[in-house]
C-alpha atoms as a PDB file:
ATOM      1  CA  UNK A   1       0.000   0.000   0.000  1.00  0.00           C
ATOM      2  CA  UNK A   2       1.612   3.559  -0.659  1.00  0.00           C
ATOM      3  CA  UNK A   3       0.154   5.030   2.138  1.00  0.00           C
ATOM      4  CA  UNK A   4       2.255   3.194   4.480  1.00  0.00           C
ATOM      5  CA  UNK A   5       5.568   1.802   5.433  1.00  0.00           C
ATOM      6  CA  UNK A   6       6.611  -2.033   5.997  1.00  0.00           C
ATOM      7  CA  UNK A   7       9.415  -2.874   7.627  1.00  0.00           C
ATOM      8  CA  UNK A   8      12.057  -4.703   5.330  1.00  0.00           C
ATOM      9  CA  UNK A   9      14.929  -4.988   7.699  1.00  0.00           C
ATOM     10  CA  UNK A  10      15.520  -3.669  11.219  1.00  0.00           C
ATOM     11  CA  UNK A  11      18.756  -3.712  13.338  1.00  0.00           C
ATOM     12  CA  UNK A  12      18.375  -2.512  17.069  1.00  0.00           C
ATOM     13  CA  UNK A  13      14.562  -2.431  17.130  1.00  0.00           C
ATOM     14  CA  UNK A  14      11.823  -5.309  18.371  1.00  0.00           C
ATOM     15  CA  UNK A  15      11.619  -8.036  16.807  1.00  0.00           C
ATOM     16  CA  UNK A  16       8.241  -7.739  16.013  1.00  0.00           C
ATOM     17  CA  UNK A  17       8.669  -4.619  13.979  1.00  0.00           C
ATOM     18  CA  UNK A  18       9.045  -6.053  11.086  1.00  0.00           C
ATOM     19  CA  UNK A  19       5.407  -7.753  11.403  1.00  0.00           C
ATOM     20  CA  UNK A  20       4.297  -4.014  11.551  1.00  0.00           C
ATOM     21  CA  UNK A  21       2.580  -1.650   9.723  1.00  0.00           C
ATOM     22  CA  UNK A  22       3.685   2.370   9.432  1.00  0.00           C
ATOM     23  CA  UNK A  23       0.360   4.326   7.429  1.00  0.00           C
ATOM     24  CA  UNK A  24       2.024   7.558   7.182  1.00  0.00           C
ATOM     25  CA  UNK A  25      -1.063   9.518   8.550  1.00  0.00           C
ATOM     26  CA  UNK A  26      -0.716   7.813  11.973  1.00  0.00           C
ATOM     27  CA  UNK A  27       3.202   8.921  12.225  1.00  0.00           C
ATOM     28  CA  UNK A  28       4.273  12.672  10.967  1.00  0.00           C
ATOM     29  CA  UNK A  29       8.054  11.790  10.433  1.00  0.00           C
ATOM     30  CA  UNK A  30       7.816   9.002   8.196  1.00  0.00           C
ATOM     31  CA  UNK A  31       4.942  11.155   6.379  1.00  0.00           C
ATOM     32  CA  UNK A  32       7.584  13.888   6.416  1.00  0.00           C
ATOM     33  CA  UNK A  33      10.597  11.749   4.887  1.00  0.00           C
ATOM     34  CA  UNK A  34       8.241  10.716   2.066  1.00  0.00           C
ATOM     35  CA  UNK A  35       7.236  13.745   1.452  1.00  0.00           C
ATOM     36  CA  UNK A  36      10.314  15.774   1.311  1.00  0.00           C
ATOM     37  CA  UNK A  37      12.035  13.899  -1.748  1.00  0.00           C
ATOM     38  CA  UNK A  38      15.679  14.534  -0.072  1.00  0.00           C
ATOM     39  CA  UNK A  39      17.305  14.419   2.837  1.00  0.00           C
ATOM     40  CA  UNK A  40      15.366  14.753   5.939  1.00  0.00           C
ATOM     41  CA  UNK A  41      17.358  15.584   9.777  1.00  0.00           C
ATOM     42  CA  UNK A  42      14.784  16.267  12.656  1.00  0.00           C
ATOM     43  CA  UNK A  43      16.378  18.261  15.610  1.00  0.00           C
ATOM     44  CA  UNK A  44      16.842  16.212  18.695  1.00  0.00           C
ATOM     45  CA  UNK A  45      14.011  18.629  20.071  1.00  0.00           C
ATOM     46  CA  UNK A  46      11.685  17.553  17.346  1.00  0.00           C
ATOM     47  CA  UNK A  47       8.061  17.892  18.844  1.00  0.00           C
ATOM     48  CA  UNK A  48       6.959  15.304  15.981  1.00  0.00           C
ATOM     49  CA  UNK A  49       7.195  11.618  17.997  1.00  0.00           C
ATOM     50  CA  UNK A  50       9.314   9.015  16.528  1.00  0.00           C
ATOM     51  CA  UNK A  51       7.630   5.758  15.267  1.00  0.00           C
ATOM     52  CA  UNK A  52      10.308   3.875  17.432  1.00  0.00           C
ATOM     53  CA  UNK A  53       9.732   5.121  20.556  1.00  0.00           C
ATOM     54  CA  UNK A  54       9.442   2.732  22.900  1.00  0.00           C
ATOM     55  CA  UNK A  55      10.694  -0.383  20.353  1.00  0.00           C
ATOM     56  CA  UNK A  56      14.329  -0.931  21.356  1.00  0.00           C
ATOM     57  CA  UNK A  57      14.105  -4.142  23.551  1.00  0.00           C
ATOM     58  CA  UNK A  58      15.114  -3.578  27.087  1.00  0.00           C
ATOM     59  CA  UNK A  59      14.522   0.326  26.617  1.00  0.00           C
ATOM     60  CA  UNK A  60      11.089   0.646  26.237  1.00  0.00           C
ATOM     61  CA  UNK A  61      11.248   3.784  28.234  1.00  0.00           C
ATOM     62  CA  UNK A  62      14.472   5.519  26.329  1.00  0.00           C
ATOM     63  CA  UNK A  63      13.496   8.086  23.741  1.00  0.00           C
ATOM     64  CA  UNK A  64      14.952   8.149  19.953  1.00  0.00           C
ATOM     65  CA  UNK A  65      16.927  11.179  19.594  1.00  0.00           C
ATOM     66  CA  UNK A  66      18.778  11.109  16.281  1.00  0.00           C
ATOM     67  CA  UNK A  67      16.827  10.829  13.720  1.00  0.00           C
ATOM     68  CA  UNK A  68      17.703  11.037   9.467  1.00  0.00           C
ATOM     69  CA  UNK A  69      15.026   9.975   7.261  1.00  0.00           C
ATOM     70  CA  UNK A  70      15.977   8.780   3.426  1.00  0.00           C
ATOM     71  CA  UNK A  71      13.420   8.522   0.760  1.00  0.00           C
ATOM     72  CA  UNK A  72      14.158   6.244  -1.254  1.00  0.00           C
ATOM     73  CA  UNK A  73      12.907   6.431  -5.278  1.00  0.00           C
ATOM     74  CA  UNK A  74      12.522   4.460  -8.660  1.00  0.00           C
ATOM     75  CA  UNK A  75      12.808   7.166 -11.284  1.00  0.00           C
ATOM     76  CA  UNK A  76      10.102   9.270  -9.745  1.00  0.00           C
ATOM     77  CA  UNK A  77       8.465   7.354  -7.310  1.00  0.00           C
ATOM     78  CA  UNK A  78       8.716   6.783  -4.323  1.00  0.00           C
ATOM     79  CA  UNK A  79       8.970   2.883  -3.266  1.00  0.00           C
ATOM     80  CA  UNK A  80      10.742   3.439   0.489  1.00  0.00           C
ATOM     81  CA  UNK A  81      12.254   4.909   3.039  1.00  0.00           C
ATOM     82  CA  UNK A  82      15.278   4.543   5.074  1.00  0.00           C
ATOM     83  CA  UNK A  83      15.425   5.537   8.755  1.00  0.00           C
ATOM     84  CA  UNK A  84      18.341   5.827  10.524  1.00  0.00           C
ATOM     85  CA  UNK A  85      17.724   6.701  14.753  1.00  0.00           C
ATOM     86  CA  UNK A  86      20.174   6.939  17.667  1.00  0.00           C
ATOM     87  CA  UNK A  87      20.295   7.886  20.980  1.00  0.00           C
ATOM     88  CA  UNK A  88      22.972  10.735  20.708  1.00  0.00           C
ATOM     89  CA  UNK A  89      21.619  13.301  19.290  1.00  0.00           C
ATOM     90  CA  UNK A  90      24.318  14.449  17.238  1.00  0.00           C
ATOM     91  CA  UNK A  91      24.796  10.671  16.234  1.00  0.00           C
ATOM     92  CA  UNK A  92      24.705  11.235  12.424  1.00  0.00           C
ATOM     93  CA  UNK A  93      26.335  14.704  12.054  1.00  0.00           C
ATOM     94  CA  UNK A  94      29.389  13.093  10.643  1.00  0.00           C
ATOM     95  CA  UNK A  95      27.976  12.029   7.553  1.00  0.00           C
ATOM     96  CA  UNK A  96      27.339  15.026   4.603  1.00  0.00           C
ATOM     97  CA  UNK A  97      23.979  15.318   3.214  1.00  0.00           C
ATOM     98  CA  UNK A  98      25.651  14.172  -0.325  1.00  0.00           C
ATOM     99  CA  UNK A  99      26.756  10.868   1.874  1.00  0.00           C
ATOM    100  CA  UNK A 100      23.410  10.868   2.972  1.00  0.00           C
ATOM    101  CA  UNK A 101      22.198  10.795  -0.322  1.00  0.00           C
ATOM    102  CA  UNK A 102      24.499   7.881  -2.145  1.00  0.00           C
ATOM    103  CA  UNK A 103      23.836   5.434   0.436  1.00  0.00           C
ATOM    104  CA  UNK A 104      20.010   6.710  -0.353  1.00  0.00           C
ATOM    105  CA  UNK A 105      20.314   5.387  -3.740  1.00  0.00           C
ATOM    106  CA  UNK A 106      22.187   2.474  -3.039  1.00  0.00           C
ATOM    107  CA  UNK A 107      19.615   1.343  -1.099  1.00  0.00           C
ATOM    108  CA  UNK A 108      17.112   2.444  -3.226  1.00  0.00           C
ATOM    109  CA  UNK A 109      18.671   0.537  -5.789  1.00  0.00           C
ATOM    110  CA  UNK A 110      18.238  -2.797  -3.737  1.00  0.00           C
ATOM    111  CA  UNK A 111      14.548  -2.422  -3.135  1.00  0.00           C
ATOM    112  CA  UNK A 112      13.680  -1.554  -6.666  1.00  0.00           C
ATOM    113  CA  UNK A 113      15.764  -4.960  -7.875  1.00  0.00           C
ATOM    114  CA  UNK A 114      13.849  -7.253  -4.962  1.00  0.00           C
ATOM    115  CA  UNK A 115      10.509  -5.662  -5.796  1.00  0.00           C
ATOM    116  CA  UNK A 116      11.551  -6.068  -9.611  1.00  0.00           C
ATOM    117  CA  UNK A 117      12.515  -9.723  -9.071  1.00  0.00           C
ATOM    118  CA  UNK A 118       9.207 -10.431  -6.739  1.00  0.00           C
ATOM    119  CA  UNK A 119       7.048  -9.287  -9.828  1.00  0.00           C
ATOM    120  CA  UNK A 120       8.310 -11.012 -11.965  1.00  0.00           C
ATOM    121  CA  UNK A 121       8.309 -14.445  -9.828  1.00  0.00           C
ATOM    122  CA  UNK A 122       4.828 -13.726  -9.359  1.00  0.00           C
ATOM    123  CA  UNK A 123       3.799 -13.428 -13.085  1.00  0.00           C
ATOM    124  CA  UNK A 124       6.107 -16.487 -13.573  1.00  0.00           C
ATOM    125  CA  UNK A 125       4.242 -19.077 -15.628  1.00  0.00           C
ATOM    126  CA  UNK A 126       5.426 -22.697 -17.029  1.00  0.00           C
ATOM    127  CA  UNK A 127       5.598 -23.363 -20.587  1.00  0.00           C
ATOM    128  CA  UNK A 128       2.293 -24.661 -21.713  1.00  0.00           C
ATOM    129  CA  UNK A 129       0.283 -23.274 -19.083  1.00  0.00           C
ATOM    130  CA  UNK A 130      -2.934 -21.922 -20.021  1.00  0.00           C
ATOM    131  CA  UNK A 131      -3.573 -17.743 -20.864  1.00  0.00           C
ATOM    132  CA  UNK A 132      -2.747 -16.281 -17.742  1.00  0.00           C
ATOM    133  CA  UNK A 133      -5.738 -16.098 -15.594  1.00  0.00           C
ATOM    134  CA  UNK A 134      -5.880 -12.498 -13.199  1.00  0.00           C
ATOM    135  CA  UNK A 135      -2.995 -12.918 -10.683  1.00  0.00           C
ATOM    136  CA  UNK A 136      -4.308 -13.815  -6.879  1.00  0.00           C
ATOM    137  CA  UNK A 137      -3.387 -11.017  -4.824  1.00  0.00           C
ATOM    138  CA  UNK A 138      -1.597 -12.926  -1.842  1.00  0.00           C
ATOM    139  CA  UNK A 139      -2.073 -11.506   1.346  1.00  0.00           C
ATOM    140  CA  UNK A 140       0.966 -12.513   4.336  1.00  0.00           C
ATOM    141  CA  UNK A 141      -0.088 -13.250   8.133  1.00  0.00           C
ATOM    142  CA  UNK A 142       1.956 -10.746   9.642  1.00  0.00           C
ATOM    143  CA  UNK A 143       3.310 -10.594  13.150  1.00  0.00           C
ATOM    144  CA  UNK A 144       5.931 -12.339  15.018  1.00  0.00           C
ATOM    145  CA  UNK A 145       4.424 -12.264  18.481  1.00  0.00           C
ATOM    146  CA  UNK A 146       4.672 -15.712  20.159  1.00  0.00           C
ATOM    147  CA  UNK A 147       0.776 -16.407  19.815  1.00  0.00           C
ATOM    148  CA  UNK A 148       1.566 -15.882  15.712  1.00  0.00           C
ATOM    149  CA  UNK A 149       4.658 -17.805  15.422  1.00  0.00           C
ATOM    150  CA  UNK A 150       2.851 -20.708  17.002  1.00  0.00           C
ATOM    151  CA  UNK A 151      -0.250 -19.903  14.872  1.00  0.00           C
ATOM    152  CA  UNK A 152       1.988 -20.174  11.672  1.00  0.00           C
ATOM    153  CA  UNK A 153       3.373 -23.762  13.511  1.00  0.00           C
ATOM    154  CA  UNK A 154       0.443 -25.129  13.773  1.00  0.00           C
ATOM    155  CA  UNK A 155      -0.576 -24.308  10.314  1.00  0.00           C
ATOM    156  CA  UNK A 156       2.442 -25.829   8.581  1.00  0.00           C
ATOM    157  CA  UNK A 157       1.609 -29.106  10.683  1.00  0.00           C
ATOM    158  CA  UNK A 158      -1.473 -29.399   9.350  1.00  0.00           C
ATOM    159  CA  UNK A 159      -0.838 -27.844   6.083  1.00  0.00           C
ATOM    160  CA  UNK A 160       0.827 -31.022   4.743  1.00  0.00           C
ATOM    161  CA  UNK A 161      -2.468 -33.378   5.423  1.00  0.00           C
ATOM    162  CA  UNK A 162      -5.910 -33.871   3.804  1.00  0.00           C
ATOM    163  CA  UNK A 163      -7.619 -32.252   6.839  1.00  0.00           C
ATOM    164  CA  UNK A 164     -10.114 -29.595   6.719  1.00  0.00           C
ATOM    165  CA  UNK A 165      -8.998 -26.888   9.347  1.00  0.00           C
ATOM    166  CA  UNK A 166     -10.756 -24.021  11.241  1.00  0.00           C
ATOM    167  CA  UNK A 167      -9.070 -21.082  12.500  1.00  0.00           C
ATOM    168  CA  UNK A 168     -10.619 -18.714  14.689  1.00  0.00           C
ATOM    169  CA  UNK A 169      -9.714 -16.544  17.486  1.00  0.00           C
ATOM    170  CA  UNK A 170      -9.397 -13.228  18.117  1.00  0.00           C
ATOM    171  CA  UNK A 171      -8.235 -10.977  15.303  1.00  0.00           C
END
């Protein structure tokens, strides 16, 4: 969806983030990186909160205080964003805007590949098949809480058999 952020990668954050969703209208700095189209440093006394407040394990209390946000583009649009957040809030004053803005691309660079290469795996059809029928949107169970990891275990074990299955619960 392009009005919101999913986490590809994390390092330093839950676990669980990357099960999350981001919609940009619930959280004014990532709205603000993918708006800007450069570039974006918030002061340490930034009174917009940070979407990772309260995710680094063991410091659920601490508060973000660096924070650099990257959009990240294909051609024109925008398919990304990289975050980078500290504790220090001069953490990432050693790096140049133009720094800034190559690893930017590089990254951008990756993402547009991997979202290249899951098209394409997703149109992939055998030889012989018949016309191509309108592609299935999949949808993904996301989470990683221990209630959906064991959710997603007991799935696979019963995945494999002829056995009808009903899943209910909470959503």
């Amino acid at each position: 969806d392009s009005r919101q952020f999913i986490p590809l990668a994390i390092d330093g954050l839950a676990k669980d983030v990357l099960g999350r969703r981001f919609a940009l209208e619930g959280h004014p700095r990532l709205e603000a990186i993918a708006r800007a189209g450069d570039v974006v440093r918030f002061p340490a006394d930034s009174e917009l909160p940070d979407p990772y407040d309260g995710l680094i394990p063991g410091q659920e209390s601490l508060k973000v205080h660096a924070c650099v946000g990257l959009p990240l583009f294909a051609g024109q649009n925008l398919i990304g964003a990289l975050t980078l957040d500290g504790m220090q809030p001069d953490q990432f004053d050693v790096f140049s805007d133009e720094e800034l803005r190559l690893i930017a691309a590089l990254a951008a660079g990756a993402l547009s590949n991997a979202l290249l290469i899951e098209q394409l795996e997703s149109q992939n059809m055998l030889p012989g098949d018949a016309a191509p029928f309108e592609a299935v949107k999949q949808t993904q169970m996301i989470g990683l809480s221990p209630g959906m990891t064991q959710l997603k275990k007991e799935i696979e074990i019963v995945a494999a058999s002829d056995l009808n299955v009903l899943i209910s619960g909470e959503t």
